[in-house]
PDB file of N, CA and C in Angstrom:
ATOM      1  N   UNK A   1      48.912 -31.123 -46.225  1.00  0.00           N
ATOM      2  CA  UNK A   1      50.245 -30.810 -46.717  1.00  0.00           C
ATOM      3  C   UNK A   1      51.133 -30.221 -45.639  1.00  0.00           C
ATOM      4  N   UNK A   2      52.204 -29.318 -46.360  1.00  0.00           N
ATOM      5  CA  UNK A   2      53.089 -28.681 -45.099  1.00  0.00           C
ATOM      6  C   UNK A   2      52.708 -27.671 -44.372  1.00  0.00           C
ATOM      7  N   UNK A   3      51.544 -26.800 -44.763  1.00  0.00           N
ATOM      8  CA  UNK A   3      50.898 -25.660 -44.050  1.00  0.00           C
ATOM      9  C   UNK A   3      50.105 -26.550 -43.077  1.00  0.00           C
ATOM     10  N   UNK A   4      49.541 -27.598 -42.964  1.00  0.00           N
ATOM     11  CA  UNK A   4      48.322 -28.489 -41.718  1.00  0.00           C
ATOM     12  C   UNK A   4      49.892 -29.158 -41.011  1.00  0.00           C
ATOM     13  N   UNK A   5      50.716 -29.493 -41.409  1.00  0.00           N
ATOM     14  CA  UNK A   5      52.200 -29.831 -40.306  1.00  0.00           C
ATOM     15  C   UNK A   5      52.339 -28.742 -39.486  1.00  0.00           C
ATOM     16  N   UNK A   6      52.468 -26.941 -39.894  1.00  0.00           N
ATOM     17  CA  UNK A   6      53.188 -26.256 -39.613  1.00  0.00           C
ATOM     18  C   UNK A   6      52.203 -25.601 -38.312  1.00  0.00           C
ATOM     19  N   UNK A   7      50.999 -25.846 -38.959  1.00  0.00           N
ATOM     20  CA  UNK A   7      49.807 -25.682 -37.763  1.00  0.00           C
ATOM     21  C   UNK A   7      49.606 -26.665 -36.683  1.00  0.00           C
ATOM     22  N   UNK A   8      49.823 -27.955 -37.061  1.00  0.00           N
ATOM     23  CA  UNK A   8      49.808 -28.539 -36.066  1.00  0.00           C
ATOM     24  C   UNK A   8      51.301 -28.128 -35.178  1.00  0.00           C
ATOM     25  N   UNK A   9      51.818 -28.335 -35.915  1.00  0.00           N
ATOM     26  CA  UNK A   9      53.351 -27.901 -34.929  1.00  0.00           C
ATOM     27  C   UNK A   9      52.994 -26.595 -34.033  1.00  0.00           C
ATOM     28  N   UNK A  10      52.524 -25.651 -34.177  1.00  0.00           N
ATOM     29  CA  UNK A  10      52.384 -24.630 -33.690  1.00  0.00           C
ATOM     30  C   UNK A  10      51.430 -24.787 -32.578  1.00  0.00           C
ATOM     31  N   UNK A  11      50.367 -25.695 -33.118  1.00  0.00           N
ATOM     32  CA  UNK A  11      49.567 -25.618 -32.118  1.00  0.00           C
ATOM     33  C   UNK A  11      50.084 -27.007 -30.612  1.00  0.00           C
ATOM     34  N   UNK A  12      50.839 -27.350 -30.847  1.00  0.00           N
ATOM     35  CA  UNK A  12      51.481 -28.382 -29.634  1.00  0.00           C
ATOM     36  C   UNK A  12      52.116 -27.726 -29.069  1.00  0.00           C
ATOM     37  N   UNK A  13      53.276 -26.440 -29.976  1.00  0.00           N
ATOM     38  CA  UNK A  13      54.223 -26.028 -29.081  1.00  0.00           C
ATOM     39  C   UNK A  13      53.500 -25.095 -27.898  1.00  0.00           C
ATOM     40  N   UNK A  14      52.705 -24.339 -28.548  1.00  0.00           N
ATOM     41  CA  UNK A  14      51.342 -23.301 -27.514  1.00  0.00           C
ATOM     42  C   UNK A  14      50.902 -24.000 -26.547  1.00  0.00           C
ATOM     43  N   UNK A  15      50.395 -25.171 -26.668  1.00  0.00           N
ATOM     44  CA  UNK A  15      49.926 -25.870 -25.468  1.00  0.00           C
ATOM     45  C   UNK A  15      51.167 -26.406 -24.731  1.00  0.00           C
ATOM     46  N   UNK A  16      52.345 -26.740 -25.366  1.00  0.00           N
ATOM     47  CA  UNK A  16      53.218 -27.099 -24.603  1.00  0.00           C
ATOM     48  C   UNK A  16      53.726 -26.136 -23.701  1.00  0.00           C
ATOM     49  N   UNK A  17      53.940 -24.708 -23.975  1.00  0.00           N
ATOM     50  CA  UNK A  17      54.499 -23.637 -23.501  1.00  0.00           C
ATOM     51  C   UNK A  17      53.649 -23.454 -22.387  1.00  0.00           C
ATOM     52  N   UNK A  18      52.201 -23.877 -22.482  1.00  0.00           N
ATOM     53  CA  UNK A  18      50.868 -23.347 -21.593  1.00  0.00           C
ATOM     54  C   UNK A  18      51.256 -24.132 -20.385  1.00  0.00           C
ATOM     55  N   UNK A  19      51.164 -25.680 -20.646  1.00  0.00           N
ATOM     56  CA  UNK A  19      51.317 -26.525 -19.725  1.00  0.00           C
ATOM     57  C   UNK A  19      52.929 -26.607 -18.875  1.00  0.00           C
ATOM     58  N   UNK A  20      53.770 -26.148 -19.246  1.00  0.00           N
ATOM     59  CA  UNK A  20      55.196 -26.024 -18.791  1.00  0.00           C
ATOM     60  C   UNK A  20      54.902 -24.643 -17.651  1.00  0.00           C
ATOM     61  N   UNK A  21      54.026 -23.828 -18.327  1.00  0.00           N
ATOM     62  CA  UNK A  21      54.014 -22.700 -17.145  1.00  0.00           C
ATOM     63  C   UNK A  21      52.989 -23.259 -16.103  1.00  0.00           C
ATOM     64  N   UNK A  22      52.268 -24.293 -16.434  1.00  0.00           N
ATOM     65  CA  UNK A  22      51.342 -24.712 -15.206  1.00  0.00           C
ATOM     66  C   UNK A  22      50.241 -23.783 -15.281  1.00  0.00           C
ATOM     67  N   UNK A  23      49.681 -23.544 -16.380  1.00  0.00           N
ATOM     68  CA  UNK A  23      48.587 -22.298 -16.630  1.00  0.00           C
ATOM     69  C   UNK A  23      47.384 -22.938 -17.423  1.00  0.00           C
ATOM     70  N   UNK A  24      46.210 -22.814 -16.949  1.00  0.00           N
ATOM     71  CA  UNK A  24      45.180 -23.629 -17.214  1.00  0.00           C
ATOM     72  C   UNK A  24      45.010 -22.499 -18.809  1.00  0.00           C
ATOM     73  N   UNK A  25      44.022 -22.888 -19.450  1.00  0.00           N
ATOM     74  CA  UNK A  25      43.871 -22.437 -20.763  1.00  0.00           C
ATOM     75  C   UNK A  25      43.466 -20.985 -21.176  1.00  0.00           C
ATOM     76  N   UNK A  26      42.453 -20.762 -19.618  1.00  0.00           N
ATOM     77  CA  UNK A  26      41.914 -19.510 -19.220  1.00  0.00           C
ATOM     78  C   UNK A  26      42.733 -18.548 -18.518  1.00  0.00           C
ATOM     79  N   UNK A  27      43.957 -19.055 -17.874  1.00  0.00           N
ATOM     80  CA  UNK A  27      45.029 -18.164 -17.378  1.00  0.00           C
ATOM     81  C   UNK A  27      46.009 -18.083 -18.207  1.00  0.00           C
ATOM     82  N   UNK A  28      46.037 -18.242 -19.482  1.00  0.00           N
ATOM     83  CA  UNK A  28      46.732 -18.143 -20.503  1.00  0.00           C
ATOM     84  C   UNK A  28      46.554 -17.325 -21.187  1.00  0.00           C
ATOM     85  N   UNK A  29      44.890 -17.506 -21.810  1.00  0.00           N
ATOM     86  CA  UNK A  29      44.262 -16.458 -22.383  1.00  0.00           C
ATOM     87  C   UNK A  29      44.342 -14.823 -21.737  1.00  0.00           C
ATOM     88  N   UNK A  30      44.231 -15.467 -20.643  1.00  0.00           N
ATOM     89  CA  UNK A  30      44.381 -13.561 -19.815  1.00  0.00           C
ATOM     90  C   UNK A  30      45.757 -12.992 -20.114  1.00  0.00           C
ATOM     91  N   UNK A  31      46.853 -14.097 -20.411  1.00  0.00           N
ATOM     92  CA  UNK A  31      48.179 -13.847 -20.300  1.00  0.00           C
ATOM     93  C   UNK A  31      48.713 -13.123 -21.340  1.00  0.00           C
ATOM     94  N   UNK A  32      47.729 -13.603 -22.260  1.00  0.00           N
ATOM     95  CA  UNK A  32      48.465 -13.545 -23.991  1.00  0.00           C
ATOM     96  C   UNK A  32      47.110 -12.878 -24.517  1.00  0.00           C
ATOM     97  N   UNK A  33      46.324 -11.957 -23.543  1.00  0.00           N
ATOM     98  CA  UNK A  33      45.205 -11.058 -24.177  1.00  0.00           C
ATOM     99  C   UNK A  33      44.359 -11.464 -25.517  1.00  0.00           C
ATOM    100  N   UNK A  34      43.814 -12.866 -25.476  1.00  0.00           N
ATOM    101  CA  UNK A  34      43.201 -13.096 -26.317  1.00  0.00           C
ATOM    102  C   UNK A  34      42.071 -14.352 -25.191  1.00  0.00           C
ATOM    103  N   UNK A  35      40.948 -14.623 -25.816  1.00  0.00           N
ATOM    104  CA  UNK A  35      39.715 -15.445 -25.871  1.00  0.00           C
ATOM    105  C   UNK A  35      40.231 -16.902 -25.098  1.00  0.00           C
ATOM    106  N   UNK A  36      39.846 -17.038 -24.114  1.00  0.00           N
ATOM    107  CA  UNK A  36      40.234 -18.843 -24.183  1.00  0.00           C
ATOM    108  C   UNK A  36      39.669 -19.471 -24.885  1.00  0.00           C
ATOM    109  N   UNK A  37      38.056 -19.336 -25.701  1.00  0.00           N
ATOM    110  CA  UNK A  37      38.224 -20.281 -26.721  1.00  0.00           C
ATOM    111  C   UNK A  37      39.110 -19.619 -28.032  1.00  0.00           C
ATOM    112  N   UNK A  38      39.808 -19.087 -28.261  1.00  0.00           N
ATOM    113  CA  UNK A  38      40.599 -18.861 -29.084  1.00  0.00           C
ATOM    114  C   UNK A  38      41.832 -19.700 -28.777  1.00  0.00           C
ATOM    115  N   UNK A  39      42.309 -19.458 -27.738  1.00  0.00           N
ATOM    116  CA  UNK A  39      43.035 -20.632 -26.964  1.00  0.00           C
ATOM    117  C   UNK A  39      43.295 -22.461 -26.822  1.00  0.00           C
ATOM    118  N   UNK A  40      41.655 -22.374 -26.831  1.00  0.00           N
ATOM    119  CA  UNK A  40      41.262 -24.084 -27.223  1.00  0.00           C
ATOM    120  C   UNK A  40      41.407 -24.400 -28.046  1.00  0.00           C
ATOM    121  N   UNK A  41      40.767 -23.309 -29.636  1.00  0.00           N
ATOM    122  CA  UNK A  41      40.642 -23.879 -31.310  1.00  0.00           C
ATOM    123  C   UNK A  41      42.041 -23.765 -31.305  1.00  0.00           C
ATOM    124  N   UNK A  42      43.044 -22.883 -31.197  1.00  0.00           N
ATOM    125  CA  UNK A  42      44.774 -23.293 -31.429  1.00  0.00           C
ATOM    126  C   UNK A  42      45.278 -24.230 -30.677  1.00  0.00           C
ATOM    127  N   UNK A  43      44.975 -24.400 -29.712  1.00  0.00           N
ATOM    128  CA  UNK A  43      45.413 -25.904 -28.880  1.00  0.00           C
ATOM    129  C   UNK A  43      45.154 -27.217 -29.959  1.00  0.00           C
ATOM    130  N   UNK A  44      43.804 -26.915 -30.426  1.00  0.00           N
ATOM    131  CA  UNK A  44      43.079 -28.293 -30.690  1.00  0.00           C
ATOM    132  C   UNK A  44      43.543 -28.256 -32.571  1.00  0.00           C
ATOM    133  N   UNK A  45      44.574 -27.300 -32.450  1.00  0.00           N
ATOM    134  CA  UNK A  45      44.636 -27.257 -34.341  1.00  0.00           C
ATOM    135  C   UNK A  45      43.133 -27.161 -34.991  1.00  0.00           C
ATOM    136  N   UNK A  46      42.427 -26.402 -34.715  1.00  0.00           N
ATOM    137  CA  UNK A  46      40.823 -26.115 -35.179  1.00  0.00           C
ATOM    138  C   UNK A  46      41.037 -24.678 -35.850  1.00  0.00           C
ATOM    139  N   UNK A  47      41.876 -24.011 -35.454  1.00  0.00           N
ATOM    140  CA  UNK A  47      41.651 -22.719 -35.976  1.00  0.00           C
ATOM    141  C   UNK A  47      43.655 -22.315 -36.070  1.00  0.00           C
ATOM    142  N   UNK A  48      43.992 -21.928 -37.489  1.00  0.00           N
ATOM    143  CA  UNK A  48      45.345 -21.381 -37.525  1.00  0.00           C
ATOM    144  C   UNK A  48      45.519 -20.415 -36.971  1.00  0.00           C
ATOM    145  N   UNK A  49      46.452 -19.881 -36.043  1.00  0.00           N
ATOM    146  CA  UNK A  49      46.270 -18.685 -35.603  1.00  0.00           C
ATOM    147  C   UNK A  49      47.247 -17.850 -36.769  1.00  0.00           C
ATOM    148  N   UNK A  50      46.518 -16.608 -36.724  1.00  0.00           N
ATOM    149  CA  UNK A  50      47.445 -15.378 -37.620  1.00  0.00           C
ATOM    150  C   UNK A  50      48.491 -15.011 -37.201  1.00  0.00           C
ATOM    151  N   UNK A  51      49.306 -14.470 -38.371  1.00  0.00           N
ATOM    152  CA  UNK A  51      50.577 -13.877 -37.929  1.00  0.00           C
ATOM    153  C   UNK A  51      50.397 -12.488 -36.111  1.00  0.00           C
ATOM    154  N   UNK A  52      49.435 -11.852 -36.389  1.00  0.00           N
ATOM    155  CA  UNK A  52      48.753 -10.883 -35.199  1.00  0.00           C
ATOM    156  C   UNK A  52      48.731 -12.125 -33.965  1.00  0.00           C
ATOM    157  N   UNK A  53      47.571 -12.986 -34.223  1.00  0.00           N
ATOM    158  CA  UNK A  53      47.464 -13.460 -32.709  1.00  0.00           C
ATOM    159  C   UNK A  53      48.533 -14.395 -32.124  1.00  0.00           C
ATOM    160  N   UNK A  54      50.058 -14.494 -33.423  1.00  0.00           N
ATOM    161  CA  UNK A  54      51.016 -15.367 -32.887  1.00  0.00           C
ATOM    162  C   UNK A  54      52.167 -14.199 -32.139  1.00  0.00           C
ATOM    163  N   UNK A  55      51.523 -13.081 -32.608  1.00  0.00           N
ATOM    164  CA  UNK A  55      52.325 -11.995 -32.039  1.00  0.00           C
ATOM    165  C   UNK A  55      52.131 -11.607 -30.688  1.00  0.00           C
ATOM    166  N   UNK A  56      51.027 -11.716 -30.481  1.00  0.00           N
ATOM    167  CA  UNK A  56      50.198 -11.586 -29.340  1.00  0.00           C
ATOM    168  C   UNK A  56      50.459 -12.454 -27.918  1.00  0.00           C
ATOM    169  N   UNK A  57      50.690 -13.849 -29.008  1.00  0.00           N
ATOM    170  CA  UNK A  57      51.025 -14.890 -27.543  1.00  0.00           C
ATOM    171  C   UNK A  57      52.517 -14.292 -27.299  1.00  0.00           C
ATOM    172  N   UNK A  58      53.831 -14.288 -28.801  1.00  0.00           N
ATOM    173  CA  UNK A  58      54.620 -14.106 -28.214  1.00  0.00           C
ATOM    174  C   UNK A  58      54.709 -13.182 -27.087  1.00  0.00           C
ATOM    175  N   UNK A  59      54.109 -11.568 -27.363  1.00  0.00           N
ATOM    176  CA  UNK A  59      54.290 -10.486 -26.377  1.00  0.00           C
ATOM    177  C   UNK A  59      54.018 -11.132 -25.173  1.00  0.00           C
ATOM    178  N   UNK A  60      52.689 -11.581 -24.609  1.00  0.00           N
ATOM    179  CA  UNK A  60      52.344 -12.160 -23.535  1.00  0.00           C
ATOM    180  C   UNK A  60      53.200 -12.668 -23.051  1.00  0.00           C
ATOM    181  N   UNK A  61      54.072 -13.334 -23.748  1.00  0.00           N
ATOM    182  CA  UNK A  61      54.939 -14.417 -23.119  1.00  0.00           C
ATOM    183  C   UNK A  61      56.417 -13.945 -23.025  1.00  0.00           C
ATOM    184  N   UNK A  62      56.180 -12.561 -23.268  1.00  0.00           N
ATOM    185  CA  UNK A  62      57.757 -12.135 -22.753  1.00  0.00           C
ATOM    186  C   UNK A  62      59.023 -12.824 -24.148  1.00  0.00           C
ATOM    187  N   UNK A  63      58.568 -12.882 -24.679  1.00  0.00           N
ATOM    188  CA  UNK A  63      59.702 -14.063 -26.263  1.00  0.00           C
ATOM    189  C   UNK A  63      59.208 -13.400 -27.188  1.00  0.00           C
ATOM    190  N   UNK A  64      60.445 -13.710 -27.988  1.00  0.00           N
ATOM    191  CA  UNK A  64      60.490 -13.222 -29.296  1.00  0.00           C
ATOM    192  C   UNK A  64      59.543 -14.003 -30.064  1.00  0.00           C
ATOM    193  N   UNK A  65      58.998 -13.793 -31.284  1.00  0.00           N
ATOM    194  CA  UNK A  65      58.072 -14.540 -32.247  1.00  0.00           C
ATOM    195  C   UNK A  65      58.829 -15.772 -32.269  1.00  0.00           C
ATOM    196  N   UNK A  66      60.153 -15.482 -32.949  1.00  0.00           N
ATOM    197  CA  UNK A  66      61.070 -16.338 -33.433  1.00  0.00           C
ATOM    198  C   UNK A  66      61.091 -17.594 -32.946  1.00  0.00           C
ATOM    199  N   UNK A  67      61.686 -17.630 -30.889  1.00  0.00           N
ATOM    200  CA  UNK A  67      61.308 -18.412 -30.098  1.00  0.00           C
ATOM    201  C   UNK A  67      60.150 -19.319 -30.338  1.00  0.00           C
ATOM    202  N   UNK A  68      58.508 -18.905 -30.256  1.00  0.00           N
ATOM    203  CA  UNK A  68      57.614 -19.062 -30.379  1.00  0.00           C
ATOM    204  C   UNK A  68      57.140 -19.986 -31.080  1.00  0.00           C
ATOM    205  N   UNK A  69      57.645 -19.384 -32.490  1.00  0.00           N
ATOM    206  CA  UNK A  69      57.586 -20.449 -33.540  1.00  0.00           C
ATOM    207  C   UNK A  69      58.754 -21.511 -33.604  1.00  0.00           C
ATOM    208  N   UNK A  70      59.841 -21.893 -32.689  1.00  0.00           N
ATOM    209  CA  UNK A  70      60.715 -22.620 -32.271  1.00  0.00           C
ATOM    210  C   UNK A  70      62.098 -22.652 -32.867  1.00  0.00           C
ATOM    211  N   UNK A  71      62.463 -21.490 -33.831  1.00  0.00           N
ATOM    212  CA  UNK A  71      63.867 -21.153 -33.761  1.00  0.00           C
ATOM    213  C   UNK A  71      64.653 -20.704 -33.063  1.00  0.00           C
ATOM    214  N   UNK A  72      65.529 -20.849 -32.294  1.00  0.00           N
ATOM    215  CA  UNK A  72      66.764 -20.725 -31.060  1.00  0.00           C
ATOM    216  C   UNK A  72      67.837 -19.992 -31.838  1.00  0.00           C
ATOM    217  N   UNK A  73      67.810 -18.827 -31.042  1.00  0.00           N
ATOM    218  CA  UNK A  73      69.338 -17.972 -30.927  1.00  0.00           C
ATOM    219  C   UNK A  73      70.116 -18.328 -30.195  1.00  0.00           C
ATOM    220  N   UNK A  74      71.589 -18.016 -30.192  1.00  0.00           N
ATOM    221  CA  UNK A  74      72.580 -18.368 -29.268  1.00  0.00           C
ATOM    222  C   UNK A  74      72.547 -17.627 -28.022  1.00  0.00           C
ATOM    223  N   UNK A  75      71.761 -16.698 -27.622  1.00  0.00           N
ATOM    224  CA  UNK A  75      71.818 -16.241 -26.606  1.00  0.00           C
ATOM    225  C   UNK A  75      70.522 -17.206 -25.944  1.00  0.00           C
ATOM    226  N   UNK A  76      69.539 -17.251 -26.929  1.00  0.00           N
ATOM    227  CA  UNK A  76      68.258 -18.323 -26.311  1.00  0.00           C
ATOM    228  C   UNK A  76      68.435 -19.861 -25.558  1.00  0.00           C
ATOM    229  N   UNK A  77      69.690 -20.354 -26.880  1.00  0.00           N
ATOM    230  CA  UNK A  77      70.557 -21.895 -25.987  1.00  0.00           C
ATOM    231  C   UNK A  77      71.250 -21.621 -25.104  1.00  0.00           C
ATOM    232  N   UNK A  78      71.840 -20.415 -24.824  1.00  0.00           N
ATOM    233  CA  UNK A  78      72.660 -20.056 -23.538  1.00  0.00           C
ATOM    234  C   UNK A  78      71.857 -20.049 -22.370  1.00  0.00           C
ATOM    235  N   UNK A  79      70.374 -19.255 -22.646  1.00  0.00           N
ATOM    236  CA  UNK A  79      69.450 -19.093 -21.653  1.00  0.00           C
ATOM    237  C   UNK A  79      69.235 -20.182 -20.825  1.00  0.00           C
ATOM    238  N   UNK A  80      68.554 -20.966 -22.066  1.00  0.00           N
ATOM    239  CA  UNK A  80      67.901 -22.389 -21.629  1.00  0.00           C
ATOM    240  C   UNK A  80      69.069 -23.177 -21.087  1.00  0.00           C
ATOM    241  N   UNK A  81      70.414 -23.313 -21.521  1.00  0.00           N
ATOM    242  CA  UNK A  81      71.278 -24.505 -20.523  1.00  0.00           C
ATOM    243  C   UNK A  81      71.608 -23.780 -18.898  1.00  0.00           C
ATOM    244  N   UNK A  82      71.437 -22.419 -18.863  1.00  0.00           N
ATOM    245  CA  UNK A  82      71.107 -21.935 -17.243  1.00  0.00           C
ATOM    246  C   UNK A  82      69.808 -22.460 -16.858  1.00  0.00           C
ATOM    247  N   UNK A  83      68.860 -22.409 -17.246  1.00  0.00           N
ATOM    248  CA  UNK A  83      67.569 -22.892 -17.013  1.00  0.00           C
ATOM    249  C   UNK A  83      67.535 -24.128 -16.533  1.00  0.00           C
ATOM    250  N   UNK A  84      67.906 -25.179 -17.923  1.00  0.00           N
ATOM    251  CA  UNK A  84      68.047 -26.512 -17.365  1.00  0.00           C
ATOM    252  C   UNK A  84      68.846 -26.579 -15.949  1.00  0.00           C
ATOM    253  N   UNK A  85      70.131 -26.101 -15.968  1.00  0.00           N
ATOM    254  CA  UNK A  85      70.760 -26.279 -15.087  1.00  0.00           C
ATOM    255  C   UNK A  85      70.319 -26.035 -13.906  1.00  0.00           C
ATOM    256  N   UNK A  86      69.664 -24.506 -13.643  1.00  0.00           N
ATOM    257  CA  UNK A  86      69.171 -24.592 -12.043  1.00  0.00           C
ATOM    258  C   UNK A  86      67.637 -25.642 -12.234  1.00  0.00           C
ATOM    259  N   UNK A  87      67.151 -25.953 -12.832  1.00  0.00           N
ATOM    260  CA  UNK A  87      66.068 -26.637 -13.027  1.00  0.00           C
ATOM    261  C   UNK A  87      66.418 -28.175 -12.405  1.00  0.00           C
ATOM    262  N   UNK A  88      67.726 -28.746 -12.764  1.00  0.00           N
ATOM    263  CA  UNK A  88      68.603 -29.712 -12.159  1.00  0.00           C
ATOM    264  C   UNK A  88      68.549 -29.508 -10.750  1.00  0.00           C
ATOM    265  N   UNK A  89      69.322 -28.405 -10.605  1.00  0.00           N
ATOM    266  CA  UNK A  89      69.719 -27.973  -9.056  1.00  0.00           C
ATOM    267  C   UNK A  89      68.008 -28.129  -7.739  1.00  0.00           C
ATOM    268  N   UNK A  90      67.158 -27.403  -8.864  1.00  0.00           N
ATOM    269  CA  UNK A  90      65.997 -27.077  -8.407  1.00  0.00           C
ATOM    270  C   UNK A  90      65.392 -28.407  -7.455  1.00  0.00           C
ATOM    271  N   UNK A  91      65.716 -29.755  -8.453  1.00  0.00           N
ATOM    272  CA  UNK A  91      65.210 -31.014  -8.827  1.00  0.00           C
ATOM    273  C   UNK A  91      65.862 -31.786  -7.657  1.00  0.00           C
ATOM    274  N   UNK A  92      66.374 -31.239  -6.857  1.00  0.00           N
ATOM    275  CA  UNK A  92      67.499 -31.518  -5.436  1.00  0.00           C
ATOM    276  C   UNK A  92      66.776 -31.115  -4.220  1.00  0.00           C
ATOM    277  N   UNK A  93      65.967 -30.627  -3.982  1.00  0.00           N
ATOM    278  CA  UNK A  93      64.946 -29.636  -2.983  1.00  0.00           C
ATOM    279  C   UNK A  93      64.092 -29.883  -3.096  1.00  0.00           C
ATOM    280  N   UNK A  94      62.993 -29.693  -1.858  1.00  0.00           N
ATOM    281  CA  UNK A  94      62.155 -30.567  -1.003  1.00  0.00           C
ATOM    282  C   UNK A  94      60.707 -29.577  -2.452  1.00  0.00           C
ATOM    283  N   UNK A  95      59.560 -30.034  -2.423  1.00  0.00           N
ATOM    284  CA  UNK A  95      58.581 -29.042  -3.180  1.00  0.00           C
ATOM    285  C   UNK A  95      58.288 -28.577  -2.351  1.00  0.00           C
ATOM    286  N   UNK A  96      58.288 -28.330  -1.368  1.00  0.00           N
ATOM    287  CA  UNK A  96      58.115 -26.665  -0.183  1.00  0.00           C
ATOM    288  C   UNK A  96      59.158 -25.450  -0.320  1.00  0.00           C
ATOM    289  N   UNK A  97      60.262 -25.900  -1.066  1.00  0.00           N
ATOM    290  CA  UNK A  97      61.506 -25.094  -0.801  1.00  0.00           C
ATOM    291  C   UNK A  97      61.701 -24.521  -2.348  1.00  0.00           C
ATOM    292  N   UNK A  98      61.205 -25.519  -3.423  1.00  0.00           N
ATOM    293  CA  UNK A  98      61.128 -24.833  -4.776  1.00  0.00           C
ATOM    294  C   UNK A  98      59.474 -24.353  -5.026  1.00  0.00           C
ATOM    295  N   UNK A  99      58.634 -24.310  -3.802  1.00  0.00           N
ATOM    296  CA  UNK A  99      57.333 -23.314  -4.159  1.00  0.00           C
ATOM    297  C   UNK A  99      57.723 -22.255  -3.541  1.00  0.00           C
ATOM    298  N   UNK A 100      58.787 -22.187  -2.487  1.00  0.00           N
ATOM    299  CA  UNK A 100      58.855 -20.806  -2.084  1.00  0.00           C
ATOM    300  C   UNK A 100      59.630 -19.968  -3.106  1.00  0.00           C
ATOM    301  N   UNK A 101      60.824 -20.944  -3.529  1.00  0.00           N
ATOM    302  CA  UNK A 101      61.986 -19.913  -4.603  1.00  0.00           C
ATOM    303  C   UNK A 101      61.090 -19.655  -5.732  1.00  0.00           C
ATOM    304  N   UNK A 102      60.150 -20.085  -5.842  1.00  0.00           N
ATOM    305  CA  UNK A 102      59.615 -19.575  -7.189  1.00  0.00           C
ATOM    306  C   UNK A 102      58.457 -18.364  -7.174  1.00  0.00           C
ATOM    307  N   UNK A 103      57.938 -18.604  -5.103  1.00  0.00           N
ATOM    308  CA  UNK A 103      56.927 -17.267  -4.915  1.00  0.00           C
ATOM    309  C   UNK A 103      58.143 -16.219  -4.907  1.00  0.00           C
ATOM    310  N   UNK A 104      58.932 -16.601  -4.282  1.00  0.00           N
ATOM    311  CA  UNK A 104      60.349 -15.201  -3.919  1.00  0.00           C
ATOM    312  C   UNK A 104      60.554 -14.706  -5.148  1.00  0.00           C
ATOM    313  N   UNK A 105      61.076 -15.656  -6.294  1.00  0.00           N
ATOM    314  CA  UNK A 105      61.150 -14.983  -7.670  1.00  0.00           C
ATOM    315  C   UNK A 105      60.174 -13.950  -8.080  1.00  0.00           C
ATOM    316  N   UNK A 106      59.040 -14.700  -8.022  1.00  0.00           N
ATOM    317  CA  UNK A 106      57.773 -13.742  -8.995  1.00  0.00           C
ATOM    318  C   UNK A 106      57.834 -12.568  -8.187  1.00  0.00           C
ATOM    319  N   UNK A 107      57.951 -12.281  -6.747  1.00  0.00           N
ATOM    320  CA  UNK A 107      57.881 -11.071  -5.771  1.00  0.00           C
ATOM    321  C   UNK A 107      59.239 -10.519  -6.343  1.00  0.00           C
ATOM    322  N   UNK A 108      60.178 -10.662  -6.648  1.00  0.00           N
ATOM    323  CA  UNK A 108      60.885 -10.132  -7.350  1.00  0.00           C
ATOM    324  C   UNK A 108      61.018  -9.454  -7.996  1.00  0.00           C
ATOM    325  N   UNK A 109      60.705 -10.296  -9.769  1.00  0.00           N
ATOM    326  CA  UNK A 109      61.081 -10.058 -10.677  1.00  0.00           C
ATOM    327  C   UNK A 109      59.696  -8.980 -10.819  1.00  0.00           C
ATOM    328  N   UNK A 110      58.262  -9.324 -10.074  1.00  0.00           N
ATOM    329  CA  UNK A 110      57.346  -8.270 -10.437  1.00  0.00           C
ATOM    330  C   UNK A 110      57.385  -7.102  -9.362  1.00  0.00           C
ATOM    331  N   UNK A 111      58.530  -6.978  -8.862  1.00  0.00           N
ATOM    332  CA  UNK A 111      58.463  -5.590  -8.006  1.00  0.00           C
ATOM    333  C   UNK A 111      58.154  -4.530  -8.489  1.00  0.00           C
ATOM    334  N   UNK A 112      57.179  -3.088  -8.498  1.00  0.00           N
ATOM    335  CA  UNK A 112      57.443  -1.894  -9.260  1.00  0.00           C
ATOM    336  C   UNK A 112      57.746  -0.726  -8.681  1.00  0.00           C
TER     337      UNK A 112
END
């Protein structure tokens, strides 16, 4: 029925989110403080994840639940058409020059 849709939906967008960051299943799990096979059974729609462990990925992942489960705020479509956009720009430059802007970022944004 619509609860095995809403799980499967959930469980594509998780792996989709996984694979967009370029994060194997086990560097995910570390990410979002839960099991990589916990990781796999929600990948593989084997196991629903709970309202807790959907909370969990969101925190990990820096996003709101909301996001997560794939409703967009207007500040979220604002985000993402900057995103796309330097993602465009990005898409112009050699892959030596967008692996460095993206090590420079993370040295960045994780300064403490």
């Amino acid at each position: 029925g619509s609860a095995n849709k809403m799980v499967e939906d959930i469980s594509k967008r998780i792996r989709e989110l996984r694979k967009s960051m370029r994060l194997t299943q086990s560097q995910f799990a570390e990410l979002v403080n839960l099991s990589e096979d916990s990781i796999g059974k929600i990948e593989r729609g084997i196991s629903a994840p709970t309202v807790d462990t959907l909370t969990k990925i969101a925190e990990g992942l820096n996003m709101p639940l909301s996001e997560l489960l794939g409703e967009i705020s207007k500040k979220e479509k604002k985000q993402n058409q900057i995103l796309e956009c330097f993602a465009r720009y990005l898409k112009t430059k050699s892959y030596k020059d967008i692996k460095l802007i993206h090590e420079l970022a993370v040295k960045i944004l994780e300064r403490k």
